[in-house]
Each structure stands twice: as structure tokens, then as C-alpha cells.
Protein backbone atom coordinates (compact mmCIF):
# COMPACT_ATOMS: atom_id res chain seq x y z
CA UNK A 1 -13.62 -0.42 5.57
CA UNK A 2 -10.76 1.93 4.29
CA UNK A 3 -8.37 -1.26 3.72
CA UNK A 4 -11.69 -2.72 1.91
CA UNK A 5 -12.56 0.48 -0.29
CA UNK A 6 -8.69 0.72 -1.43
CA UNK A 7 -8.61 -2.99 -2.46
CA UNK A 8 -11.53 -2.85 -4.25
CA UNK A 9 -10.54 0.24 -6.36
CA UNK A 10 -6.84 -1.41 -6.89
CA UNK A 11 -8.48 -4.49 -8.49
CA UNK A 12 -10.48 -2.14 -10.83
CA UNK A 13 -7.58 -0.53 -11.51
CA UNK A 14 -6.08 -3.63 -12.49
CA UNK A 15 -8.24 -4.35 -14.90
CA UNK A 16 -8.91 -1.18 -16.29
CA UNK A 17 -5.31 -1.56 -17.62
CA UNK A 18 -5.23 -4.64 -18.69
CA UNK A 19 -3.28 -6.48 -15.95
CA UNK A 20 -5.86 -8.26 -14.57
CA UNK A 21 -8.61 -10.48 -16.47
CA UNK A 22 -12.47 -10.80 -16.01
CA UNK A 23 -11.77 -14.06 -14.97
CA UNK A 24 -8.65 -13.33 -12.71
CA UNK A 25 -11.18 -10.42 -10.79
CA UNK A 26 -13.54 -13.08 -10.24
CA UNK A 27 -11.43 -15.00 -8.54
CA UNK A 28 -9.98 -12.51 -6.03
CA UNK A 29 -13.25 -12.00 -5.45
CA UNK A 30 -14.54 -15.34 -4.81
CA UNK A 31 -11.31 -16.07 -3.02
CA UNK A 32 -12.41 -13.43 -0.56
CA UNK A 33 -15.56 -15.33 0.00
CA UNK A 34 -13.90 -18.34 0.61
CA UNK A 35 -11.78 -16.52 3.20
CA UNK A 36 -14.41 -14.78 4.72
CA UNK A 37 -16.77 -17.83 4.90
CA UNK A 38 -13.45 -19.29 6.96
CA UNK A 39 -13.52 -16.52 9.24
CA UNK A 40 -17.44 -16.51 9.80
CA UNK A 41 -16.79 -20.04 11.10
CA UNK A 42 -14.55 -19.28 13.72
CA UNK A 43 -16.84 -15.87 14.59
CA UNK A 44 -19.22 -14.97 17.98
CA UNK A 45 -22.92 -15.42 16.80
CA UNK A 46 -23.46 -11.88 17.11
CA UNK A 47 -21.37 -11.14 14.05
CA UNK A 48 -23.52 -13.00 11.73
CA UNK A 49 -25.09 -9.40 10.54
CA UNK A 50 -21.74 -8.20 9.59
CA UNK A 51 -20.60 -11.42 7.74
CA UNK A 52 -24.05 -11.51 5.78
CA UNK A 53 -23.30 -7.86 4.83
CA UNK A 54 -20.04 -8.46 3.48
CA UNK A 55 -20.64 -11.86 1.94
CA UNK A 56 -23.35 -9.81 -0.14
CA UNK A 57 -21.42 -6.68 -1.31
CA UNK A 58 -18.46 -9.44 -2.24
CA UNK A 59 -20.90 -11.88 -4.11
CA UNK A 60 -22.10 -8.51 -6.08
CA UNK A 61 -18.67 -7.75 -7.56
CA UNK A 62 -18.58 -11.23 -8.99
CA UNK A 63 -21.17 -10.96 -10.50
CA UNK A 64 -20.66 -7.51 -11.94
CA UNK A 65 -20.52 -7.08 -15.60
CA UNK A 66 -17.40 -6.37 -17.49
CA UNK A 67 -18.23 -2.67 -18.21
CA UNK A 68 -19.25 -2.08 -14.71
CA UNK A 69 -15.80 -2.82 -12.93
């Protein structure tokens, strides 16, 4: 969750100054998805719950507003 946290405030970072578009955020971000939907696939049963959780704090960030990166 630390490696998670860290990422997430680097991207906002990123766009904060200008090095990173709207657009460009939204794409890490649904990259990750992608990724993790890969990973789910290959996952034990019992880590649906955890998958589900992070699938919905991901799919939040894409569609956060501009102002609220």
C-alpha cells in the first residue's frame, strides 16, 4: 500500500506541474486497470475482495475531476 500511496501522489505531482496531462493521468490510471484486471486472472478465488477493492479506488481516480488531482 506504501508503493501504491507514493505512486499515486507522484502522478499528482506530475500534473500539478505541468508534466503530465489530464489525459496522460488517465491513462496511467486505466493502464493500471488493465494490469490489474491481468493479474486478477491469474489470482486464487479468495482474492477477488482485494481485486474488487482496488479496481474501485483505481476506476475513482479516472474519473476524478481536473481540480481534484
Amino acid at each position: 500500500m506504501v508503493s501504491s500511496s507514493v505512486l499515486a501522489a507522484l502522478i499528482q505531482m506530475l500534473f500539478a506541474k505541468g508534466a503530465l496531462s489530464l489525459e496522460e493521468v488517465q491513462e496511467v490510471y486505466e493502464t493500471a486497470l488493465f494490469i490489474l484486471e491481468k493479474q486478477q486472472a491469474g489470482a486464487k478465488p479468495e482474492m477477488a475482495k482485494v481485486f474488487n477493492a482496488a479496481r474501485l479506488v483505481i476506476e475513482e481516480m479516472v474519473r476524478r475531476e481536473p481540480s481534484s488531482i
